[in-house]
C-alpha atoms as a PDB file:
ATOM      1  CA  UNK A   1       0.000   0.000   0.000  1.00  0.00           C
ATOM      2  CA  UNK A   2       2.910   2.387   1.006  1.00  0.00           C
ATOM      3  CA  UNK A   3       4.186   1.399  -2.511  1.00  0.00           C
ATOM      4  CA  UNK A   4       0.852   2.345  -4.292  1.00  0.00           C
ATOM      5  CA  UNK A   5       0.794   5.860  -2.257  1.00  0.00           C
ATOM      6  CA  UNK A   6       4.631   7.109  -3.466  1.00  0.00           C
ATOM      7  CA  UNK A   7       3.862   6.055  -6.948  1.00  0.00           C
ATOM      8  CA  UNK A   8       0.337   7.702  -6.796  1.00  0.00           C
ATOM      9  CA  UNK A   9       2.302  11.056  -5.346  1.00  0.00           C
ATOM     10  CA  UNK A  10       5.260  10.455  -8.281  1.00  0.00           C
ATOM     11  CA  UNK A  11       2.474  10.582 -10.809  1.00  0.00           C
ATOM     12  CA  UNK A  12       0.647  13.508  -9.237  1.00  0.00           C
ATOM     13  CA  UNK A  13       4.065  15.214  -9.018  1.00  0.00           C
ATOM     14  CA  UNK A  14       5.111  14.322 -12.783  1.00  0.00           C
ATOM     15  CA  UNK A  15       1.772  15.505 -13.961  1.00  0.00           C
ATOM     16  CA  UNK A  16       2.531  18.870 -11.654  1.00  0.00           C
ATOM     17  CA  UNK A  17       5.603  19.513 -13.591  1.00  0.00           C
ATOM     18  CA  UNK A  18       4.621  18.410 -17.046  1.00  0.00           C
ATOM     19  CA  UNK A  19       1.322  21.272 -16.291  1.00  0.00           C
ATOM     20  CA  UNK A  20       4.217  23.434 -15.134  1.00  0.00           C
ATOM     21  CA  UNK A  21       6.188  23.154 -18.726  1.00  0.00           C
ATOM     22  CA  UNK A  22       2.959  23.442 -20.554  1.00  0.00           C
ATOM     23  CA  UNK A  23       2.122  26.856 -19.219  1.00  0.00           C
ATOM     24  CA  UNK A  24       5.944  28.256 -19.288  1.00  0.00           C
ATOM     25  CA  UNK A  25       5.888  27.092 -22.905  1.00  0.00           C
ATOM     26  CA  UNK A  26       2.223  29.136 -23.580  1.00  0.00           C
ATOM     27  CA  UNK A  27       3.441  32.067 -21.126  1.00  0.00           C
ATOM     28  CA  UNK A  28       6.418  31.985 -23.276  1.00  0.00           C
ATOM     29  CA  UNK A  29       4.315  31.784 -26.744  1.00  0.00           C
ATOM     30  CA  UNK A  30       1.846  34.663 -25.812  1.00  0.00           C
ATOM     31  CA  UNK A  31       4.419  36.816 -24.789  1.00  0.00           C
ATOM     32  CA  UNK A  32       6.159  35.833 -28.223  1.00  0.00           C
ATOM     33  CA  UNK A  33       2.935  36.888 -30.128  1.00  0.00           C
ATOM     34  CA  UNK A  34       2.186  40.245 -28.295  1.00  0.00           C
ATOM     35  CA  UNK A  35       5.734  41.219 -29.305  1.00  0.00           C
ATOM     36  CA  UNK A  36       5.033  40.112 -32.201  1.00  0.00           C
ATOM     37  CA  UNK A  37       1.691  42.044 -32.691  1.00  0.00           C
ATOM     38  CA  UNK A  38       3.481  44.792 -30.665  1.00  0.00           C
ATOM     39  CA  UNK A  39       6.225  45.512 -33.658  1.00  0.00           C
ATOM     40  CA  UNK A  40       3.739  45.073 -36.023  1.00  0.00           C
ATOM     41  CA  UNK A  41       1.817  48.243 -34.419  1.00  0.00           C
ATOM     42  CA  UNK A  42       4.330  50.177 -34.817  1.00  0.00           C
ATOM     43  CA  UNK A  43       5.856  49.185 -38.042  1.00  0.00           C
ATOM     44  CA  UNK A  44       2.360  50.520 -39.342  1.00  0.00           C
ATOM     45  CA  UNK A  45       2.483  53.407 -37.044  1.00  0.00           C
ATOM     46  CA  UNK A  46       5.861  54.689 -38.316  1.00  0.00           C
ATOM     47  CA  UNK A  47       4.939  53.788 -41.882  1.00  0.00           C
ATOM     48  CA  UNK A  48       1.744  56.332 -42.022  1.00  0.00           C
ATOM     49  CA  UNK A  49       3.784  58.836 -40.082  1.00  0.00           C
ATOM     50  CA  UNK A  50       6.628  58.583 -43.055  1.00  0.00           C
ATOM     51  CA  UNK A  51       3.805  58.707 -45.671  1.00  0.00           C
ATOM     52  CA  UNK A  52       2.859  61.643 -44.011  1.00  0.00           C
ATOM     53  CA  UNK A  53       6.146  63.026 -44.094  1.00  0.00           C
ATOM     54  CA  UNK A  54       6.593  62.416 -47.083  1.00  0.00           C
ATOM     55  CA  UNK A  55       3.117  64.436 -48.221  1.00  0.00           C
ATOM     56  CA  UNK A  56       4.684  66.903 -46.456  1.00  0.00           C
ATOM     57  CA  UNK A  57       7.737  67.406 -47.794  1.00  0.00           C
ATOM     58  CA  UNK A  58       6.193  66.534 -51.617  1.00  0.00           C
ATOM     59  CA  UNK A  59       3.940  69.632 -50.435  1.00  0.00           C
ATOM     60  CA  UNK A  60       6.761  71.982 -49.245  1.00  0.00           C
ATOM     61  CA  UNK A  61       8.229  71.174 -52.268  1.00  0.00           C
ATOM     62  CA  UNK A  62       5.163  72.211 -54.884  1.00  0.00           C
ATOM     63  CA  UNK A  63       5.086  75.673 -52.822  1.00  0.00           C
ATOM     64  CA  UNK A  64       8.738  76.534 -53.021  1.00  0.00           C
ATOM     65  CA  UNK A  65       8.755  75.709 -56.750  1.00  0.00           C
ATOM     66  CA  UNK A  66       5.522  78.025 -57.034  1.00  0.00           C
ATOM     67  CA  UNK A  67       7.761  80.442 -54.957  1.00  0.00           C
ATOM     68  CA  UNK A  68      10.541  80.208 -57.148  1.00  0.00           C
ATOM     69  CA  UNK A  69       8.243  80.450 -60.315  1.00  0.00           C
ATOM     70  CA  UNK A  70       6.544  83.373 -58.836  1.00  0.00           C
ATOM     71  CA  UNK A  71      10.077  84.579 -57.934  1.00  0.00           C
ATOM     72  CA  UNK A  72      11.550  84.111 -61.759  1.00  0.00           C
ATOM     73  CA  UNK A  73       8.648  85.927 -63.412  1.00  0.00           C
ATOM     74  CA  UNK A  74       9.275  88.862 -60.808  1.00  0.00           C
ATOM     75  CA  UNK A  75      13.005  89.344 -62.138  1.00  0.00           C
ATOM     76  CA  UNK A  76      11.369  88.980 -65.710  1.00  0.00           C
ATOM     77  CA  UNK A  77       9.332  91.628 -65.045  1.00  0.00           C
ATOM     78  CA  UNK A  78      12.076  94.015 -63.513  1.00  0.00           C
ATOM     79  CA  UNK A  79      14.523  93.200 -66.104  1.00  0.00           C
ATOM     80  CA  UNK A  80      11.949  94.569 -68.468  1.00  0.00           C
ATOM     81  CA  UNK A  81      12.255  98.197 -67.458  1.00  0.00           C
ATOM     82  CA  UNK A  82      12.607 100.776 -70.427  1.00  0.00           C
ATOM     83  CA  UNK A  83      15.699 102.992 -70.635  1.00  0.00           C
ATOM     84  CA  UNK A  84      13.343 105.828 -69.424  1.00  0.00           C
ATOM     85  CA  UNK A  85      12.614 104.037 -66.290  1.00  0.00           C
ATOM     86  CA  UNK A  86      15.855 102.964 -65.339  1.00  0.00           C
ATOM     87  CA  UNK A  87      17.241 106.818 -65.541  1.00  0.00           C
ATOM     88  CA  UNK A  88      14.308 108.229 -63.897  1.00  0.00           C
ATOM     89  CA  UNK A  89      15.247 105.642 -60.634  1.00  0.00           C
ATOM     90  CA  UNK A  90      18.988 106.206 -61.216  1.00  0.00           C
ATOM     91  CA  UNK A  91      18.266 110.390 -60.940  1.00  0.00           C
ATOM     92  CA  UNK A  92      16.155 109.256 -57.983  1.00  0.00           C
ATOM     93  CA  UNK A  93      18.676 107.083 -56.287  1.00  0.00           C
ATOM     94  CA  UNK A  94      21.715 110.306 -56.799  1.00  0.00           C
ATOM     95  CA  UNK A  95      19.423 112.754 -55.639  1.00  0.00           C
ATOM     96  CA  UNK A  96      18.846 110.851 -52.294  1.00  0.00           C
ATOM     97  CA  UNK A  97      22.378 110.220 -52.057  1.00  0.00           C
ATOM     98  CA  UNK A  98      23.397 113.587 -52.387  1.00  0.00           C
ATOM     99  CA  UNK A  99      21.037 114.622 -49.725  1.00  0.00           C
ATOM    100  CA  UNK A 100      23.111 112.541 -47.203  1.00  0.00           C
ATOM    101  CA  UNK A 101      26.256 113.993 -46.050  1.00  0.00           C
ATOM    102  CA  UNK A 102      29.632 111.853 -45.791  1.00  0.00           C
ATOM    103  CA  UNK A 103      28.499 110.496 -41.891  1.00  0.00           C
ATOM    104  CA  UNK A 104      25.229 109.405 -42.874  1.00  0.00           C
ATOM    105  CA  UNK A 105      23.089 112.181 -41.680  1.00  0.00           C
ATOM    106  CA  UNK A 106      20.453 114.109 -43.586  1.00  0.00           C
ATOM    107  CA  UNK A 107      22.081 117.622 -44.890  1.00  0.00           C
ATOM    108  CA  UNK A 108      18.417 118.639 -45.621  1.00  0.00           C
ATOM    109  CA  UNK A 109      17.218 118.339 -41.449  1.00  0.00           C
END
């Protein structure tokens, strides 16, 4: 009988450790799949965020070539001035230079 009680308590102990494997192996395989699911998150999360920057920066891009154009067709424009206009702004630039003395002050004050 005392035989029949140490096995029964070898069995009940074996089947105590083989539980004890069984749920380190799952604790081990759901922590392996939240990581999992974890990374995945924010793979996707720093994917939109570089789409976005990317929109962004496709977007900054448009303007400053709008800027430029803008810019371009401005010079085009000045460089256009009529031989006229460029000695009436040249007689307007000497006689506001010879209103200022040699330090930079207003003669006419």
């Amino acid at each position: 009988m005392r035989s029949d009680i140490i096995n029964e308590v070898l069995t009940v102990e074996d089947r105590a450790q083989q539980i004890v494997r069984e749920a380190e192996k799952e604790a081990r395989e759901i922590i392996t799949n939240a990581q999992t699911e974890a990374n995945a998150y924010v793979r996707d999360a720093l994917k939109e965020d570089r789409i976005l920057a990317q929109k962004t920066i496709a977007q900054a891009e448009a303007d400053l070539d709008a800027q430029l154009t803008e810019y371009e067709a401005s010079l085009d424009r000045s460089s256009r001035l009529t031989a006229e206009e460029v000695k009436e702004i040249a007689r307007a630039i000497v006689i506001e230079v010879c209103k200022t003395g040699l330090d930079g002050i207003d003669e006419s004050s």
